[in-house]
PDB file of N, CA and C in Angstrom:
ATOM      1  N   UNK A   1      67.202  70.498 128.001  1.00  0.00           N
ATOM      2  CA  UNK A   1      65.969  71.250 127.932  1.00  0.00           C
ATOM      3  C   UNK A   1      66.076  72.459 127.008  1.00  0.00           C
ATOM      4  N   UNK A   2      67.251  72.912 126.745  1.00  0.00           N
ATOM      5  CA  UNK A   2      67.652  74.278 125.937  1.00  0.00           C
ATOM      6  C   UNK A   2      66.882  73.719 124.421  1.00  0.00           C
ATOM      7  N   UNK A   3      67.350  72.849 124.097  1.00  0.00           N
ATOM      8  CA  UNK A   3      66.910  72.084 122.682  1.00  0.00           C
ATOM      9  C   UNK A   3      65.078  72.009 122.121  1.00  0.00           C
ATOM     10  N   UNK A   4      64.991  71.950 123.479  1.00  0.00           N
ATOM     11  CA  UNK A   4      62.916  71.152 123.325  1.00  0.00           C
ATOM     12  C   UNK A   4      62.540  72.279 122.745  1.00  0.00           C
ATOM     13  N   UNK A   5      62.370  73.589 122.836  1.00  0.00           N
ATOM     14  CA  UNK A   5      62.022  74.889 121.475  1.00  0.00           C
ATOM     15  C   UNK A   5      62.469  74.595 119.812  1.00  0.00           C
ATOM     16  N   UNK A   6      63.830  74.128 119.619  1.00  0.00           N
ATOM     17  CA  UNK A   6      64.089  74.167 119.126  1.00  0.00           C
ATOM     18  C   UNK A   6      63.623  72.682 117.807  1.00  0.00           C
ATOM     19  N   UNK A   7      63.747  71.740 118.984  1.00  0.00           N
ATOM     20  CA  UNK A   7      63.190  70.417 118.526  1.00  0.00           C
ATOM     21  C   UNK A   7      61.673  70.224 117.852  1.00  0.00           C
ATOM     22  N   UNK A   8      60.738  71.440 118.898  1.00  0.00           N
ATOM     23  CA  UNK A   8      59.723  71.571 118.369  1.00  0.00           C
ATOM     24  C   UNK A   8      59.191  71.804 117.330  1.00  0.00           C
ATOM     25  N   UNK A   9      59.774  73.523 117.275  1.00  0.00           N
ATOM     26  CA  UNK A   9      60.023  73.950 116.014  1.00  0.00           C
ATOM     27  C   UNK A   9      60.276  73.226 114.760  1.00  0.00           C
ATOM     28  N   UNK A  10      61.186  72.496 114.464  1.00  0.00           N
ATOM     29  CA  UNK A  10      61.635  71.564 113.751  1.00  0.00           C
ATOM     30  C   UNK A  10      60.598  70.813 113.259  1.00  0.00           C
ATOM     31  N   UNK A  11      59.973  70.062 114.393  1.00  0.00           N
ATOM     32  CA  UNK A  11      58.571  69.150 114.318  1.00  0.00           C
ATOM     33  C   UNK A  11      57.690  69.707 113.126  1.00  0.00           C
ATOM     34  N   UNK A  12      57.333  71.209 113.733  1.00  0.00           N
ATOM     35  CA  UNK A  12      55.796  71.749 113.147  1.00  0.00           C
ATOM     36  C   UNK A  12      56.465  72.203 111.833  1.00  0.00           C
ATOM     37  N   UNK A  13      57.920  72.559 111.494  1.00  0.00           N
ATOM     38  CA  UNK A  13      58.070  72.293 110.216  1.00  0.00           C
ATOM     39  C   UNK A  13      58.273  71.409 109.528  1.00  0.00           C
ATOM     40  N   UNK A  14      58.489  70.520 109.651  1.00  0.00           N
ATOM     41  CA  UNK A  14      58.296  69.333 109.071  1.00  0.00           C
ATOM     42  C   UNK A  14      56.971  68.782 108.475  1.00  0.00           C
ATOM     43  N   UNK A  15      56.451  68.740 109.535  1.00  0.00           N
ATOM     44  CA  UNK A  15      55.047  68.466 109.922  1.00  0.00           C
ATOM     45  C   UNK A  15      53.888  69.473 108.123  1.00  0.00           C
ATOM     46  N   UNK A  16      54.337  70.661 108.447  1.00  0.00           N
ATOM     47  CA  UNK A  16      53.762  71.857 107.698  1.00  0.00           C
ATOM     48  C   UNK A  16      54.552  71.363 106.285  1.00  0.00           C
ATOM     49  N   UNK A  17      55.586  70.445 106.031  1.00  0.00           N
ATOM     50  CA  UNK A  17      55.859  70.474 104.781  1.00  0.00           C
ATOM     51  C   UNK A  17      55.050  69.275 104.061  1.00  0.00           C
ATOM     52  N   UNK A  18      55.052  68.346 104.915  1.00  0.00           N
ATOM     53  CA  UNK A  18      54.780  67.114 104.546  1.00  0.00           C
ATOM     54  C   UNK A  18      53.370  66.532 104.735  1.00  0.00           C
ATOM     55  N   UNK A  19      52.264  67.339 105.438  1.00  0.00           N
ATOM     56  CA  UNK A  19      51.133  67.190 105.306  1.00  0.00           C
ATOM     57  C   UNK A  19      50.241  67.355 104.421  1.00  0.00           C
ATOM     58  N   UNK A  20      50.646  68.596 103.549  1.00  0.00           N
ATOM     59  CA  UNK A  20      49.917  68.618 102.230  1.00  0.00           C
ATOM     60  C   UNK A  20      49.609  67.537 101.256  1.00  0.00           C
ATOM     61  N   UNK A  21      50.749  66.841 101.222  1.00  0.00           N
ATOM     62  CA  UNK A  21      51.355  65.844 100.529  1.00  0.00           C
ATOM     63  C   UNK A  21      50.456  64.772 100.901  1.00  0.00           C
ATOM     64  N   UNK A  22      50.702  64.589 101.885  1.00  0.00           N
ATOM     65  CA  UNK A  22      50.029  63.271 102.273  1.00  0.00           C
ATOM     66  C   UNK A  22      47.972  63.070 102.725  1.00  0.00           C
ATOM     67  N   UNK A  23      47.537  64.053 102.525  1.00  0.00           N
ATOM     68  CA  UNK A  23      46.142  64.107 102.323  1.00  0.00           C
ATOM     69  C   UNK A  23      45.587  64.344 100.589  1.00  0.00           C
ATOM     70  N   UNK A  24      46.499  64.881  99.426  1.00  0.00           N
ATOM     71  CA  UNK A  24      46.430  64.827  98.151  1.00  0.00           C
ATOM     72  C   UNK A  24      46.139  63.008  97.342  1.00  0.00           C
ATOM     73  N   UNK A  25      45.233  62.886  97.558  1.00  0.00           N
ATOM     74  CA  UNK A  25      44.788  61.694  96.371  1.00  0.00           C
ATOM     75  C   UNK A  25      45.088  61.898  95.406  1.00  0.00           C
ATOM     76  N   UNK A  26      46.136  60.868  95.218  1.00  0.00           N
ATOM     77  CA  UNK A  26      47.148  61.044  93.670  1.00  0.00           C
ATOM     78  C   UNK A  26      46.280  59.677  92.834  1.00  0.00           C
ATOM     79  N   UNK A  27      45.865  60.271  91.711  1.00  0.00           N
ATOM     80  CA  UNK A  27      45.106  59.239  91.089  1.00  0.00           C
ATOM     81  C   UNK A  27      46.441  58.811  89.646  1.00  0.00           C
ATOM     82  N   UNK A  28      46.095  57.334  89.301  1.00  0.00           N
ATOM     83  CA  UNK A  28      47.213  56.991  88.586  1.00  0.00           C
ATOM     84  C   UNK A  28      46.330  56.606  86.931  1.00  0.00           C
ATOM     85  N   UNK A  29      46.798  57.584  86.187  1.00  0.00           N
ATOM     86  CA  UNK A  29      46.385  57.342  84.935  1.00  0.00           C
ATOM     87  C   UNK A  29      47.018  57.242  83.785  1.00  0.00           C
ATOM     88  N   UNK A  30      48.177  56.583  83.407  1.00  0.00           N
ATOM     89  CA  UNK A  30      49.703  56.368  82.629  1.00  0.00           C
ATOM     90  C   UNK A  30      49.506  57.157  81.592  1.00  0.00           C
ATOM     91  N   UNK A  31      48.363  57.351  80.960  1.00  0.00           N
ATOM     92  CA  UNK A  31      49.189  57.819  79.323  1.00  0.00           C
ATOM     93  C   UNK A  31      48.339  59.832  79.681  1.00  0.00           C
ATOM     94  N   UNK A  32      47.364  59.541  80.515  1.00  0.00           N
ATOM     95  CA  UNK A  32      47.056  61.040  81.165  1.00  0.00           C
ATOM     96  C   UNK A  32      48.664  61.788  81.672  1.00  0.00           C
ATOM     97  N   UNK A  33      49.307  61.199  82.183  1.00  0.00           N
ATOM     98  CA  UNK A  33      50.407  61.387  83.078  1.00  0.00           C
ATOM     99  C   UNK A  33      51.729  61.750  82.402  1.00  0.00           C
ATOM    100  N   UNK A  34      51.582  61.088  81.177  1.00  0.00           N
ATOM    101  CA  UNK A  34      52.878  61.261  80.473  1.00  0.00           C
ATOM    102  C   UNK A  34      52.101  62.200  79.447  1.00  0.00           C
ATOM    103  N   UNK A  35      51.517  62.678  79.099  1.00  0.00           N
ATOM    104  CA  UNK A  35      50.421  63.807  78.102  1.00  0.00           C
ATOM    105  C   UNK A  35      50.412  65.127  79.147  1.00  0.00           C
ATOM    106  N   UNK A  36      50.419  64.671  79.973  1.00  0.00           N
ATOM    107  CA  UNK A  36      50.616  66.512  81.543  1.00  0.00           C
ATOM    108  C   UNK A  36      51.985  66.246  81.521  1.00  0.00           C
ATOM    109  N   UNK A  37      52.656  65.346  81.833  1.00  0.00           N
ATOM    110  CA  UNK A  37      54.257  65.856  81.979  1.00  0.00           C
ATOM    111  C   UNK A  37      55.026  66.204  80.745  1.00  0.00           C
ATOM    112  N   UNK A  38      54.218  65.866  79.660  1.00  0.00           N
ATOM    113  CA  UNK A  38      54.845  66.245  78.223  1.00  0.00           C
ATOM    114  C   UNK A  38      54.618  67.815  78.034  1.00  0.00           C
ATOM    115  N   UNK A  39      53.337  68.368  78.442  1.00  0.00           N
ATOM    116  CA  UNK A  39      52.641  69.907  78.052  1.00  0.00           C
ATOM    117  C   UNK A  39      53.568  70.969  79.169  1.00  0.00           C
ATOM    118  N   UNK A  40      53.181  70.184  80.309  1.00  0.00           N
ATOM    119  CA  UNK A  40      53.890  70.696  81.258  1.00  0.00           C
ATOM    120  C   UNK A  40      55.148  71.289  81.249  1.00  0.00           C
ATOM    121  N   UNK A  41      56.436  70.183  80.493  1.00  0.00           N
ATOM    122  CA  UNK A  41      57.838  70.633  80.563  1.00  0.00           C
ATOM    123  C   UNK A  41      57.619  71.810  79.193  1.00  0.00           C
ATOM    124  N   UNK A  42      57.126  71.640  78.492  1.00  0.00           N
ATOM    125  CA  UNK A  42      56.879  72.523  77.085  1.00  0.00           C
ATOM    126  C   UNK A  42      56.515  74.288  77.699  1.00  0.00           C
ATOM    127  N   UNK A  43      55.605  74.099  78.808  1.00  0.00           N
ATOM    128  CA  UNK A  43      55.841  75.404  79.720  1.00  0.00           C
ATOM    129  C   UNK A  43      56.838  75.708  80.458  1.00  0.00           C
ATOM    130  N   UNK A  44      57.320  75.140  81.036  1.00  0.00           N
ATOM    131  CA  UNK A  44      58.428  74.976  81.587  1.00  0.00           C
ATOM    132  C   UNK A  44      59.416  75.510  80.503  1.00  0.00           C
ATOM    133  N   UNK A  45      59.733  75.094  79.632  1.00  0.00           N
ATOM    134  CA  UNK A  45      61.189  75.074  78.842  1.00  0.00           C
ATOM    135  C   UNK A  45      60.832  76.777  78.507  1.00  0.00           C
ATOM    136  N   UNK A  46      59.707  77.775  78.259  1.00  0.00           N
ATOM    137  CA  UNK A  46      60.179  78.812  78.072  1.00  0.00           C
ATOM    138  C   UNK A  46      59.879  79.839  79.392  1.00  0.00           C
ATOM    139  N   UNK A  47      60.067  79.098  80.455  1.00  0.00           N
ATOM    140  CA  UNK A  47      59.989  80.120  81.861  1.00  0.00           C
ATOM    141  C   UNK A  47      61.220  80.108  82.555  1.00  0.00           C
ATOM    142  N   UNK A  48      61.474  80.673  83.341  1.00  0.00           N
ATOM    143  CA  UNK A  48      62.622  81.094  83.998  1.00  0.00           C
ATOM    144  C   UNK A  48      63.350  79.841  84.378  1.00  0.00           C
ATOM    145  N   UNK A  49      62.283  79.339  84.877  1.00  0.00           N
ATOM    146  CA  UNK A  49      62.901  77.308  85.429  1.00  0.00           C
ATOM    147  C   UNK A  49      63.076  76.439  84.297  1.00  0.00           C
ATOM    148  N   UNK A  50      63.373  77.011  83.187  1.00  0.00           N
ATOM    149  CA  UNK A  50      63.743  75.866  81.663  1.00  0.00           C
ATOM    150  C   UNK A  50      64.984  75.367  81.978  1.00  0.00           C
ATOM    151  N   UNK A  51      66.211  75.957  82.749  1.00  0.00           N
ATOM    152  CA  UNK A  51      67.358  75.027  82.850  1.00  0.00           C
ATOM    153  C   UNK A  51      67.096  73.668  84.181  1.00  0.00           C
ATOM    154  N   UNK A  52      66.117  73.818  84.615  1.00  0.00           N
ATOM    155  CA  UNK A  52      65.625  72.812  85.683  1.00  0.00           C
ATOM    156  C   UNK A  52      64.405  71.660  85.309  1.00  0.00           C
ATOM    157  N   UNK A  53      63.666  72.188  84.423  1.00  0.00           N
ATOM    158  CA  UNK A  53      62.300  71.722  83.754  1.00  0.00           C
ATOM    159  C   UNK A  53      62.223  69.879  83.898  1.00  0.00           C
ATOM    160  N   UNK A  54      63.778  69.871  83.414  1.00  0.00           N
ATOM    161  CA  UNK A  54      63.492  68.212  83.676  1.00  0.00           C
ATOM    162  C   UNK A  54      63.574  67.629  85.541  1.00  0.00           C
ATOM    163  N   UNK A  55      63.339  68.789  85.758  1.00  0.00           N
ATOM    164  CA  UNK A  55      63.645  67.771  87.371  1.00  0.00           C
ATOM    165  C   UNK A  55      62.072  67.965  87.919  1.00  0.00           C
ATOM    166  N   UNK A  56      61.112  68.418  87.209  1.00  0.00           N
ATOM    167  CA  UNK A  56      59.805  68.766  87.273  1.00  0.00           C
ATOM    168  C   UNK A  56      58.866  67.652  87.731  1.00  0.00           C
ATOM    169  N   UNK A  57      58.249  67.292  88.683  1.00  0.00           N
ATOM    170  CA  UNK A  57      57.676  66.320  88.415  1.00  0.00           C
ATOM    171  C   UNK A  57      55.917  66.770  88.398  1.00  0.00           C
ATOM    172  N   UNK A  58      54.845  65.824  87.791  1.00  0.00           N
ATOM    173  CA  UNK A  58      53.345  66.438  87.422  1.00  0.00           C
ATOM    174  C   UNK A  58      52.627  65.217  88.317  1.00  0.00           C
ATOM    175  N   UNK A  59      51.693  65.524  89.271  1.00  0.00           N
ATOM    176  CA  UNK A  59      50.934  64.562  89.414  1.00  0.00           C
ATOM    177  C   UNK A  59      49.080  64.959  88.994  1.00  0.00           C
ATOM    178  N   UNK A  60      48.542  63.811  89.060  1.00  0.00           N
ATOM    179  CA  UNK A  60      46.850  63.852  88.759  1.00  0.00           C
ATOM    180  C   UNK A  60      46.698  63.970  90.377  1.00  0.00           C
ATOM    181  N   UNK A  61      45.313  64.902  90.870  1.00  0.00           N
ATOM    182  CA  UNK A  61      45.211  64.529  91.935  1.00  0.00           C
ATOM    183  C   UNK A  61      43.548  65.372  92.020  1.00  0.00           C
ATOM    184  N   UNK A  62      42.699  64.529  93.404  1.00  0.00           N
ATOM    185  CA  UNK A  62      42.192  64.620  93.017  1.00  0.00           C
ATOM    186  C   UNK A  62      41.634  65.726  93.870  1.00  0.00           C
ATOM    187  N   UNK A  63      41.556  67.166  93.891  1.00  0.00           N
ATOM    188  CA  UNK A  63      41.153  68.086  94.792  1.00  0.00           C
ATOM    189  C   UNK A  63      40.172  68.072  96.254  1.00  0.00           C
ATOM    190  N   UNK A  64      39.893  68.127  96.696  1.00  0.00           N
ATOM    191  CA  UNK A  64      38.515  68.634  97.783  1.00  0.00           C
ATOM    192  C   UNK A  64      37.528  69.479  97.109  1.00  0.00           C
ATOM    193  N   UNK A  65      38.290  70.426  96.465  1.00  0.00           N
ATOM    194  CA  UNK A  65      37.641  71.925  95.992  1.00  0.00           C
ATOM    195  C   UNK A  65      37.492  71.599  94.593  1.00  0.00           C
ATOM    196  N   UNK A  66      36.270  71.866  93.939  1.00  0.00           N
ATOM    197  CA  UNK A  66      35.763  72.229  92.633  1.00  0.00           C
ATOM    198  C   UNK A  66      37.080  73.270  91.705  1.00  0.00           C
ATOM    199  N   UNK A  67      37.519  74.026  92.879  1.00  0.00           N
ATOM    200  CA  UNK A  67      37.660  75.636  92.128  1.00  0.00           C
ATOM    201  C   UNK A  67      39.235  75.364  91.880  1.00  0.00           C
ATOM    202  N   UNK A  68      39.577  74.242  92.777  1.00  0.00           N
ATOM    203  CA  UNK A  68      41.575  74.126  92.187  1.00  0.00           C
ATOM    204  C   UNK A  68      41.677  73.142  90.943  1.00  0.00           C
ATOM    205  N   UNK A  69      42.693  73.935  90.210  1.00  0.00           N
ATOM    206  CA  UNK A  69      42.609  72.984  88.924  1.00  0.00           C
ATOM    207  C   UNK A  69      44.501  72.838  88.864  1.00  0.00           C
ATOM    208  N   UNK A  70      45.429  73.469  90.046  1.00  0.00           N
ATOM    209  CA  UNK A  70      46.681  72.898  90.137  1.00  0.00           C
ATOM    210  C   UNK A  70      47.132  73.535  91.580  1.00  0.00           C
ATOM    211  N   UNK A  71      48.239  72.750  91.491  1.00  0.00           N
ATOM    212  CA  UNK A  71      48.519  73.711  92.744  1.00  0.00           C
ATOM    213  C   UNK A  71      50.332  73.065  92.773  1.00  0.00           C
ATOM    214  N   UNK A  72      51.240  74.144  93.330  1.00  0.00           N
ATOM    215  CA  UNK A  72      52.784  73.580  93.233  1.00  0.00           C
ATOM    216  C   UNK A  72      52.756  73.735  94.996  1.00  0.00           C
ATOM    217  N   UNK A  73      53.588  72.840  95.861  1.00  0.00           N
ATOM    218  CA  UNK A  73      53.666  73.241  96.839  1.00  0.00           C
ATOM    219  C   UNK A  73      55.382  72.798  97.234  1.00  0.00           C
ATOM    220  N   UNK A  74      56.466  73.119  95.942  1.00  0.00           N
ATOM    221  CA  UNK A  74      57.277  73.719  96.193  1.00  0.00           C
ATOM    222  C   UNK A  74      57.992  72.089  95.859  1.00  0.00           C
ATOM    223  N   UNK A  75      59.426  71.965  95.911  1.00  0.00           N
ATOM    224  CA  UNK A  75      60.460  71.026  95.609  1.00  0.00           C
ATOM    225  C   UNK A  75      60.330  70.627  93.626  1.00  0.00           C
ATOM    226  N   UNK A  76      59.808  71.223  93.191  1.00  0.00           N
ATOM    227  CA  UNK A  76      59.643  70.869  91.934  1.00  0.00           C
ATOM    228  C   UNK A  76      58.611  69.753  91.715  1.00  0.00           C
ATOM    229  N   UNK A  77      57.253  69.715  92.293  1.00  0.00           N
ATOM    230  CA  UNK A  77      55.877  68.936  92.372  1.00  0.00           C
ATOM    231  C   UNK A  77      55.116  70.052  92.126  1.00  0.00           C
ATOM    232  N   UNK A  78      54.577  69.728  91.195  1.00  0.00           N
ATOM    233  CA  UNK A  78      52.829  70.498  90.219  1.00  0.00           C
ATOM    234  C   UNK A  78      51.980  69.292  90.340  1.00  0.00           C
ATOM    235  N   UNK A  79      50.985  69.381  91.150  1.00  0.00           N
ATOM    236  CA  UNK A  79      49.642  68.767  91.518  1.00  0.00           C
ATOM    237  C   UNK A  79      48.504  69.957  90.740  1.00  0.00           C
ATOM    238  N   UNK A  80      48.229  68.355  89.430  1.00  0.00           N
ATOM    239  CA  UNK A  80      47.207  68.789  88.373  1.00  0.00           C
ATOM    240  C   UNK A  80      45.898  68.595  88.762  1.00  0.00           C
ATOM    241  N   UNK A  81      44.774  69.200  88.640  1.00  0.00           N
ATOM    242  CA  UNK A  81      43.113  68.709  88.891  1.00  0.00           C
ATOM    243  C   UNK A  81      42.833  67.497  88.046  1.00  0.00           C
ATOM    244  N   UNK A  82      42.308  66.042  88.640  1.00  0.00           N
ATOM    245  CA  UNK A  82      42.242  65.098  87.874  1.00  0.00           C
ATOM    246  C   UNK A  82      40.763  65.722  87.230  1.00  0.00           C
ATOM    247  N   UNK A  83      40.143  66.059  87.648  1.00  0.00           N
ATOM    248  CA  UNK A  83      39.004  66.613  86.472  1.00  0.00           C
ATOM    249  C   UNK A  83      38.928  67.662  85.449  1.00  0.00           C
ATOM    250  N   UNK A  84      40.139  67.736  85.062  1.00  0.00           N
ATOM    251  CA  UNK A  84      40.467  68.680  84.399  1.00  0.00           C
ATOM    252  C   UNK A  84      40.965  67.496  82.942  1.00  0.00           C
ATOM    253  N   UNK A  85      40.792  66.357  83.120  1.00  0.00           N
ATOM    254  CA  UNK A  85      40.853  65.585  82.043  1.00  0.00           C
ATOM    255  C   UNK A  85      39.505  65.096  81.049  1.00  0.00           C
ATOM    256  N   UNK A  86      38.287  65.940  81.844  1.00  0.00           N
ATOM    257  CA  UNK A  86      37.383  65.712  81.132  1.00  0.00           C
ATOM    258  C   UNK A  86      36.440  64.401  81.435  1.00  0.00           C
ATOM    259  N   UNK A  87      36.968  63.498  82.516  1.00  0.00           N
ATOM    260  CA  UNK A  87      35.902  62.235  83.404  1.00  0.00           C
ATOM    261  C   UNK A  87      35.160  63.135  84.234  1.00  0.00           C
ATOM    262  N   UNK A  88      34.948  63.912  84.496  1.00  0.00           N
ATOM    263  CA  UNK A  88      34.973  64.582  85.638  1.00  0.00           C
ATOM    264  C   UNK A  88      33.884  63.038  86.889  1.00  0.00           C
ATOM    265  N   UNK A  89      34.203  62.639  88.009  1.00  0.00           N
ATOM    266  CA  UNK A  89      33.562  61.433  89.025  1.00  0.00           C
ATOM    267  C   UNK A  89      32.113  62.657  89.321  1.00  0.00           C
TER     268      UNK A  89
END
């Protein structure tokens, strides 16, 4: 029983890492994808994270909100606004 706080805990972090993730509609658009991960590392290479840049990964996705056009929520994942390619749905 000493553990069940602790186990919990554990849970709701987990939980808090991996939920973002999994409500983000990742839309798949190949040559969009490799054109953001190309611009992308090019920012990358002159910011503090240039010795890491290649472990970067970019996805298309497709917001809730009008007003987000990226968002990082940490492990080296940048979630891009898919309407920010100019289809806008």
């Amino acid at each position: 029983m000493k553990n069940k706080p602790v186990t919990i805990l554990f849970l709701l972090l987990l939980c808090s890492c991996l939920l973002p993730t999994l409500f983000l509609p990742i839309i798949t658009d190949p040559p969009l994808e490799a054109f953001i991960t190309e611009e992308g590392s090019k920012i990358l290479e002159v910011s503090e994270n240039a010795p890491k840049a290649a472990l970067y990964k970019f996805f298309l996705v497709k917001f809730p909100r009008e007003d987000i056009l990226g968002l990082s929520l940490g492990e080296r994942r940048i979630f891009i606004a898919e309407r920010v390619r100019g289809r806008e749905s």
